[in-house]
C-alpha atoms as a PDB file:
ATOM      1  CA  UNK A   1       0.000   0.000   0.000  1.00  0.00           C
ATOM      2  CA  UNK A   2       1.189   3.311  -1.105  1.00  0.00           C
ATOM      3  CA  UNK A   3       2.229   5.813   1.924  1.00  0.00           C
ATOM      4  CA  UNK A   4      -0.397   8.412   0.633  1.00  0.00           C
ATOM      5  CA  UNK A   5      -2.836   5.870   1.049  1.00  0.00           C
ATOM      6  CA  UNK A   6      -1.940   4.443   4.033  1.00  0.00           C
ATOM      7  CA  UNK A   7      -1.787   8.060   5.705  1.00  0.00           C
ATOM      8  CA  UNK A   8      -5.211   8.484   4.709  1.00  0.00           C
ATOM      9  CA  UNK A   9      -5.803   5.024   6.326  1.00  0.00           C
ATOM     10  CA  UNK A  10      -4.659   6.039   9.814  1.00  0.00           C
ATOM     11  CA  UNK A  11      -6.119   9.589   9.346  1.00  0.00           C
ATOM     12  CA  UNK A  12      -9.459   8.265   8.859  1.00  0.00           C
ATOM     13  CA  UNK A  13      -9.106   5.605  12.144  1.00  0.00           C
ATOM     14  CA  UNK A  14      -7.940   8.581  14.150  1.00  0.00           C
ATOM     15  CA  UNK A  15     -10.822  11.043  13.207  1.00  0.00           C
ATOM     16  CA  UNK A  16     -13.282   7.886  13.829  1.00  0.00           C
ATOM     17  CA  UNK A  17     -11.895   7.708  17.354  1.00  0.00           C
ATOM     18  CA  UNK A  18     -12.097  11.091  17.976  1.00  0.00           C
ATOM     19  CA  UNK A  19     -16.055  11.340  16.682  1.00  0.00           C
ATOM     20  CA  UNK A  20     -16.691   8.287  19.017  1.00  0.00           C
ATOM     21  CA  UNK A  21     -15.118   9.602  21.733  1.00  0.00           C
ATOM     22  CA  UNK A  22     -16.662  13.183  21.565  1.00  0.00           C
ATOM     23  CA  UNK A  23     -20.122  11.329  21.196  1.00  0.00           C
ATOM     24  CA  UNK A  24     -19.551   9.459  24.432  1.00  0.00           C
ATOM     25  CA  UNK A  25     -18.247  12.131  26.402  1.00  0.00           C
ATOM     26  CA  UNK A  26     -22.001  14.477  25.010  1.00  0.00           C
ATOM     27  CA  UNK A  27     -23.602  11.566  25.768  1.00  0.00           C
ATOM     28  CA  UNK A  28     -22.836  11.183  29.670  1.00  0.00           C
ATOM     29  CA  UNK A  29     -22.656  14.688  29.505  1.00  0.00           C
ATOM     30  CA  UNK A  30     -26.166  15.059  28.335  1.00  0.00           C
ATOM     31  CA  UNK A  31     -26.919  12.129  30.613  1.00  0.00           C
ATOM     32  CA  UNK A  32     -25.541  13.919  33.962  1.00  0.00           C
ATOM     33  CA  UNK A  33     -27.848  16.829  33.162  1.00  0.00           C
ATOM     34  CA  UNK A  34     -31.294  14.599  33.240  1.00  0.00           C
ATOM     35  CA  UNK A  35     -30.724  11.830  35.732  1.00  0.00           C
ATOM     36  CA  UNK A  36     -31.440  11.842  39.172  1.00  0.00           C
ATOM     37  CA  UNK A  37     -29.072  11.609  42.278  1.00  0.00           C
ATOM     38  CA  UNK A  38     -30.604  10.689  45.455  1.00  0.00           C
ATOM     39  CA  UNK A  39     -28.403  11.641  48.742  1.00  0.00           C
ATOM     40  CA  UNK A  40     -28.926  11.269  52.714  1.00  0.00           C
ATOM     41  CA  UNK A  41     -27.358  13.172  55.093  1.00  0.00           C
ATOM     42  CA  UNK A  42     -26.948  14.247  58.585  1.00  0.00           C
ATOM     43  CA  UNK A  43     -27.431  18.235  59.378  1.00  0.00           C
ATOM     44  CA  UNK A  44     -28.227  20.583  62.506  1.00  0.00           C
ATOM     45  CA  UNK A  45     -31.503  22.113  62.065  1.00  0.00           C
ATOM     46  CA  UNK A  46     -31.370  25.887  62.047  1.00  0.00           C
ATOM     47  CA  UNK A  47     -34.688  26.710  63.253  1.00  0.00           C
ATOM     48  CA  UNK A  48     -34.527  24.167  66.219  1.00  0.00           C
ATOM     49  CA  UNK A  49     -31.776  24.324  68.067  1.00  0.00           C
ATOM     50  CA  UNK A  50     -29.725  21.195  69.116  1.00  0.00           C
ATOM     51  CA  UNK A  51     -32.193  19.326  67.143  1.00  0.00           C
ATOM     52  CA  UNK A  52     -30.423  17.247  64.196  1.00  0.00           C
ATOM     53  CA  UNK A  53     -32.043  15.778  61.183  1.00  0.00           C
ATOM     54  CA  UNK A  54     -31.676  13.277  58.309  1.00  0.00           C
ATOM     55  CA  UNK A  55     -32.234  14.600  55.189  1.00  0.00           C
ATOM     56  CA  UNK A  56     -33.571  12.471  51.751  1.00  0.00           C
ATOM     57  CA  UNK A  57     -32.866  14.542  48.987  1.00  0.00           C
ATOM     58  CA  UNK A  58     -33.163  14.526  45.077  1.00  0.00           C
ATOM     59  CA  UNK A  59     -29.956  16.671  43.994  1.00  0.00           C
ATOM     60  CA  UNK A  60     -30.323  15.550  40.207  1.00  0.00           C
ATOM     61  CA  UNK A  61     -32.356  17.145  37.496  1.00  0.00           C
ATOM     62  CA  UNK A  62     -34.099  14.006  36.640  1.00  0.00           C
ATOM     63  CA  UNK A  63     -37.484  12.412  38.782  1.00  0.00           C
ATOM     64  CA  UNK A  64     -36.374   8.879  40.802  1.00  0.00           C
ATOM     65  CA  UNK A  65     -38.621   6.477  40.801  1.00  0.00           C
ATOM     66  CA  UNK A  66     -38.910   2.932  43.395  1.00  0.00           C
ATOM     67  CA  UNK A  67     -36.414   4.850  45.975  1.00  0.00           C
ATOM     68  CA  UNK A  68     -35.271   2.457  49.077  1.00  0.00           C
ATOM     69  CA  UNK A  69     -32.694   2.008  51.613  1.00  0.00           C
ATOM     70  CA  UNK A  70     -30.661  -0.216  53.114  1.00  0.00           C
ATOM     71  CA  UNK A  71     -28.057   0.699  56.169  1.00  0.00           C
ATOM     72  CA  UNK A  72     -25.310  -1.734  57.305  1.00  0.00           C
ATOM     73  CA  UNK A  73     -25.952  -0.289  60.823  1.00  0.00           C
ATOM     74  CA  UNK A  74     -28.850  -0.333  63.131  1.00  0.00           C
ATOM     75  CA  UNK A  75     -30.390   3.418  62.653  1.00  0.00           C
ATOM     76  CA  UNK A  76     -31.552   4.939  65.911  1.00  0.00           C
ATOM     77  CA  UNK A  77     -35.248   6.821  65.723  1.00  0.00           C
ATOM     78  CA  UNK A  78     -36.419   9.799  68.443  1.00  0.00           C
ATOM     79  CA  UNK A  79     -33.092   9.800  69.851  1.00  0.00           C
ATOM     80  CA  UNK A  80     -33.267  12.874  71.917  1.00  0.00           C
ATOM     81  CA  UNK A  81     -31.397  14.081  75.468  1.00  0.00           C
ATOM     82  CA  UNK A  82     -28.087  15.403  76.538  1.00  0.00           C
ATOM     83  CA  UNK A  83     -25.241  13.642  78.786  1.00  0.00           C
ATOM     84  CA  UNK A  84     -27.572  11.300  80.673  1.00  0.00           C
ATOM     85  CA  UNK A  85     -29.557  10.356  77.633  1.00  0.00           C
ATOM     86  CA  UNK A  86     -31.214   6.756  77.130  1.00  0.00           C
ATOM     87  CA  UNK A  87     -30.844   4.350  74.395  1.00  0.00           C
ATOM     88  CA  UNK A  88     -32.685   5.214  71.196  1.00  0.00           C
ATOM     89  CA  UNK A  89     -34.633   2.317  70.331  1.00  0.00           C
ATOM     90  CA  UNK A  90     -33.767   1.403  66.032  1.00  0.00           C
ATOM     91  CA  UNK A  91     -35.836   2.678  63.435  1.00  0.00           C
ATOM     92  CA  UNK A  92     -39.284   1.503  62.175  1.00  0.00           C
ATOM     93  CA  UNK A  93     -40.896   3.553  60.434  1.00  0.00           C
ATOM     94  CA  UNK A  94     -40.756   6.037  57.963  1.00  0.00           C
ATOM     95  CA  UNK A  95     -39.188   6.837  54.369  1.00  0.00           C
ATOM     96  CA  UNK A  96     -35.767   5.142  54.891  1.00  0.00           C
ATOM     97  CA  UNK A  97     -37.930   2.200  55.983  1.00  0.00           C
ATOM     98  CA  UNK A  98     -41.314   1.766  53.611  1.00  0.00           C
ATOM     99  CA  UNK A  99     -39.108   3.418  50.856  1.00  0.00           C
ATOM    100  CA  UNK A 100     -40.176   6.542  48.356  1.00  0.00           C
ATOM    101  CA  UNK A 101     -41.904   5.532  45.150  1.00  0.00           C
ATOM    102  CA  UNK A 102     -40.774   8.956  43.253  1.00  0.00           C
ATOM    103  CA  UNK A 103     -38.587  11.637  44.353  1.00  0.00           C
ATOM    104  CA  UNK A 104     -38.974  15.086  42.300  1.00  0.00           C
ATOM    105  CA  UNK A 105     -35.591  16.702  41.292  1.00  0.00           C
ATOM    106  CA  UNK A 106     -34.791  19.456  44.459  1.00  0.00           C
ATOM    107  CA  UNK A 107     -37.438  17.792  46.831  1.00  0.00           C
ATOM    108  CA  UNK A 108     -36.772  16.072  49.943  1.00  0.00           C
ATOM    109  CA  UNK A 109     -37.731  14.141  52.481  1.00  0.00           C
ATOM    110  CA  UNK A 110     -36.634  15.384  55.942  1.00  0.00           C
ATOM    111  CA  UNK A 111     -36.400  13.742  59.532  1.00  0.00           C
ATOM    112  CA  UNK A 112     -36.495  14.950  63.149  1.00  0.00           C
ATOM    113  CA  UNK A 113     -33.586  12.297  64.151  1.00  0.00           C
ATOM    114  CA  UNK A 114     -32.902  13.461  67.470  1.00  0.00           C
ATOM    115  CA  UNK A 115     -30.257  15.590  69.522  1.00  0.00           C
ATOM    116  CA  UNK A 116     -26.209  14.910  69.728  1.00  0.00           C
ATOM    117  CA  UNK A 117     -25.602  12.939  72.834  1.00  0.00           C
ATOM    118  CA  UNK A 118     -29.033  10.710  71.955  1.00  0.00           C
ATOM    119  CA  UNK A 119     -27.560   9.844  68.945  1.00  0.00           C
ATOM    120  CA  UNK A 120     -24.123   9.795  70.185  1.00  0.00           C
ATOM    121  CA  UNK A 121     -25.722   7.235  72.778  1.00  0.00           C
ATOM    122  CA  UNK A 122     -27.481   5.157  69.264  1.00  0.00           C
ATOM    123  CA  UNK A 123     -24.505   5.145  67.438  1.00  0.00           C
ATOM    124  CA  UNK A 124     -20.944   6.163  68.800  1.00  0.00           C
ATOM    125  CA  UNK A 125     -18.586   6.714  67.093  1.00  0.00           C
ATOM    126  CA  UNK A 126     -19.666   3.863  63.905  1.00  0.00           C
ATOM    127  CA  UNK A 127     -20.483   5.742  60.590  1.00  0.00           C
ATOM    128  CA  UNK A 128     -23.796   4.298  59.177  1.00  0.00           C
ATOM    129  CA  UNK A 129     -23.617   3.679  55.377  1.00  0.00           C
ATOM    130  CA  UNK A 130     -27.012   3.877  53.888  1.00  0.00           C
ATOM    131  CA  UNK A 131     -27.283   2.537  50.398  1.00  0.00           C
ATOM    132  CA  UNK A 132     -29.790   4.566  48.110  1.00  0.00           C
ATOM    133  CA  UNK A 133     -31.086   2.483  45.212  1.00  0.00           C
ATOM    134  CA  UNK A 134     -33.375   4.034  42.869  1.00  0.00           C
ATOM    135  CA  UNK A 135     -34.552   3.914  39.509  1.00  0.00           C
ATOM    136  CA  UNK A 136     -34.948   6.619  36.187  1.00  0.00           C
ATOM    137  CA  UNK A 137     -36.283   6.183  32.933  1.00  0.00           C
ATOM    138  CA  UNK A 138     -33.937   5.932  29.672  1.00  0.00           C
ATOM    139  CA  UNK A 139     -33.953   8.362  27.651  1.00  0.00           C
ATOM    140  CA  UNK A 140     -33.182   6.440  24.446  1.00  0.00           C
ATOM    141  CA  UNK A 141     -34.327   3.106  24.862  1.00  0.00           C
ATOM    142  CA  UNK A 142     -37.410   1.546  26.582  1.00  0.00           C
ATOM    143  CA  UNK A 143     -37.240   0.755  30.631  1.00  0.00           C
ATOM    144  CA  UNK A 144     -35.795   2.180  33.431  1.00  0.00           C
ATOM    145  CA  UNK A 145     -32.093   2.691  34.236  1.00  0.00           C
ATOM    146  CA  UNK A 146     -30.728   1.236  37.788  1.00  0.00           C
ATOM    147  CA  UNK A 147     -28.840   3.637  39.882  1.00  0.00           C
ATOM    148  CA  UNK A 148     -26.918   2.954  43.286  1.00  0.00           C
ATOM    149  CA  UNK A 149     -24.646   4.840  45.746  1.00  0.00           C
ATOM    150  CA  UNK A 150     -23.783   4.741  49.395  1.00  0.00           C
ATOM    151  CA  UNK A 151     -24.252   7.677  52.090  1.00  0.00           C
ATOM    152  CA  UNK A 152     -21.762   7.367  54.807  1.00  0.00           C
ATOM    153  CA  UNK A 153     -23.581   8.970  58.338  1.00  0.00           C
ATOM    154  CA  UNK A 154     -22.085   9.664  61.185  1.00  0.00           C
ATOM    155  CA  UNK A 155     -22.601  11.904  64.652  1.00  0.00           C
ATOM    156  CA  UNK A 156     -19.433  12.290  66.031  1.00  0.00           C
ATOM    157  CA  UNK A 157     -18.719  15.155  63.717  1.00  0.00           C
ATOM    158  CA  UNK A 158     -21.033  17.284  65.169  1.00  0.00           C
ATOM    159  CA  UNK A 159     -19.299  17.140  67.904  1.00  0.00           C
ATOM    160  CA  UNK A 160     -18.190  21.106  69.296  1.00  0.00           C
ATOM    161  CA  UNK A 161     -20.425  22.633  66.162  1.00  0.00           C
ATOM    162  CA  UNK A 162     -22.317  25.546  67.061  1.00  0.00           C
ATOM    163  CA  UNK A 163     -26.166  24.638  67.972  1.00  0.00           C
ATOM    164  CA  UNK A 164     -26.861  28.120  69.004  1.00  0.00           C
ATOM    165  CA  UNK A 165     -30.586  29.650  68.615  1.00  0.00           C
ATOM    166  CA  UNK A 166     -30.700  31.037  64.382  1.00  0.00           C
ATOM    167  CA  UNK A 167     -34.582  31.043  64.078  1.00  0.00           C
ATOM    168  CA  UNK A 168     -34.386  35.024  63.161  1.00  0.00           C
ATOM    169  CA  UNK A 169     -38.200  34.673  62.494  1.00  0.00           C
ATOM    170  CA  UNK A 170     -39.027  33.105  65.344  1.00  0.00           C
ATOM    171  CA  UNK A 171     -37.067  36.109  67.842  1.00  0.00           C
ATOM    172  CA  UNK A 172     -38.762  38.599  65.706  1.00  0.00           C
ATOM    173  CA  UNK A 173     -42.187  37.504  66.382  1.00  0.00           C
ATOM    174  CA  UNK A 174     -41.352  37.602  70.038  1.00  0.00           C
ATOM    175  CA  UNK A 175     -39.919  40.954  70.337  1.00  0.00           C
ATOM    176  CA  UNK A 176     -42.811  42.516  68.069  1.00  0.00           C
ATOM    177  CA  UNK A 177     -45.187  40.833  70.536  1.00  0.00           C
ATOM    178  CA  UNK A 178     -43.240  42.021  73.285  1.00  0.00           C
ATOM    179  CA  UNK A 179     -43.368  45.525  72.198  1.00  0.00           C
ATOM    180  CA  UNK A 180     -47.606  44.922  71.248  1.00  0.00           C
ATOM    181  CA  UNK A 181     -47.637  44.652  74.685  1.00  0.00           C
ATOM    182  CA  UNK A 182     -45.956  47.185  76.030  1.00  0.00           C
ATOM    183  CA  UNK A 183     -48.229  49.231  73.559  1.00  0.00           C
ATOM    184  CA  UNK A 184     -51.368  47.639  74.857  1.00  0.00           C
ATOM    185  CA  UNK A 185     -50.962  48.010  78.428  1.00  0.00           C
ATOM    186  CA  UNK A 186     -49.999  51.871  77.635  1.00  0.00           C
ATOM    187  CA  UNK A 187     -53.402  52.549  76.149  1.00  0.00           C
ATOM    188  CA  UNK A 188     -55.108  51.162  79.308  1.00  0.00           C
ATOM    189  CA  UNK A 189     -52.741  53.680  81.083  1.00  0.00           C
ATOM    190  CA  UNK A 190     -50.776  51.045  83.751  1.00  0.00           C
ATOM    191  CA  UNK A 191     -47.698  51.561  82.334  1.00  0.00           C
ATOM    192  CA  UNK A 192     -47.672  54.961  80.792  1.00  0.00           C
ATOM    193  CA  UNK A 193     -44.782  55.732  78.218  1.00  0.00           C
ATOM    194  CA  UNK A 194     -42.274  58.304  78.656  1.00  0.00           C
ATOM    195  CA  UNK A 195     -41.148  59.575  75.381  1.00  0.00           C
ATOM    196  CA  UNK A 196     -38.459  62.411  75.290  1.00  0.00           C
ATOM    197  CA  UNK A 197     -37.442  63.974  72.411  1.00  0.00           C
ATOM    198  CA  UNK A 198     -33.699  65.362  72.304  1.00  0.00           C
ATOM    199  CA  UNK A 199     -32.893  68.222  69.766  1.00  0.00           C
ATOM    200  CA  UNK A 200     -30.021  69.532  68.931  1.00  0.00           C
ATOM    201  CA  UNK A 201     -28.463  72.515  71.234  1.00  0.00           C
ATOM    202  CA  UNK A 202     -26.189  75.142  70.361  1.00  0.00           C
ATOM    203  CA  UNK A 203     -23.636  76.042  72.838  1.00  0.00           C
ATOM    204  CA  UNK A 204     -21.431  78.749  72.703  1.00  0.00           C
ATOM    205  CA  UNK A 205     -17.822  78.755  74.323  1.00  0.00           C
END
């Protein structure tokens, strides 16, 4: 074979390659875009202080259908109380138990879990890894596409965070009411209010 030809030869393989591999690389692209990815995790809850909560949540762009869980652990349920806390007793019920049959992209599923040293009590120092299994339908041929990933969960890394009151709504409500009060019981006239206006003064030296 002439070299001409067999330059064109290779040429050709090498642009082939390239086309497949560009194709592939849209594909899971375009893939990664439309698929769902179910997560759990562990976080403090910012309008209930102390309080900590599991979290199911759809972080993909695509719906997940036949959603369940499996943990390698025990997972404690209700487990509230500080140093002298009890036992939690294991989980029964709910999601992570009876499973989700569809999970829109962004929603979630969330669960009062309990407080640090209940948990702490539950689980110790172990990590709990929850396997999510769900399902998603293809997008090119007929079916549904299997998807599974594992959650690691743990409590001891909560350990010295800050669990300090952030519910700005809820201390706004209570000082407006507060000052309603004040404002009530001044109408009636048993608390009269004092209000003193200070202007501005010129002095001379």
């Amino acid at each position: 074979m002439p070299w001409p030809e067999i330059g064109i030869f290779w040429a050709s393989v090498i642009l082939a390659l390239i086309t497949v591999t560009a194709t592939t690389i849209n594909h899971l692209f375009f893939r990664s875009q439309i698929e769902p990815d179910v997560l759990i995790y562990a976080t403090s809850d910012e309008r209930r202080p102390s309080i900590i909560v599991l979290v199911i949540e759809n972080v993909g762009k695509g719906l997940a259908r036949n959603v369940t869980f499996s943990a390698d652990k025990p997972i404690p349920e209700k487990a509230f109380g500080f140093e002298n806390a009890k036992t939690p007793s294991e989980m029964k019920t709910g999601p992570l138990i009876t499973g989700i049959p569809s999970l829109a992209p962004g929603s979630k599923r969330i669960i009062t879990w309990g407080q640090y040293y209940g948990l702490l009590k539950g689980i110790g120092t172990n990590v709990i890894n929850v396997e999510v299994r769900f399902e998603s339908r293809r997008s090119i041929l007929l079916g549904y596409k299997k998807h599974r990933t594992v959650c690691p969960v743990d409590i001891l890394s909560f350990a010295g965070t800050d669990a300090s009151d952030n519910n700005w709504d809820k201390m706004l409500h209570k000082e407006v009411k507060s000052i309603a009060s004040v404002l009530r019981e001044s109408a009636t006239g048993d608390k009269p209010i004092k209000i003193e206006v200070v202007g501005s003064r010129d002095r001379c030296v």
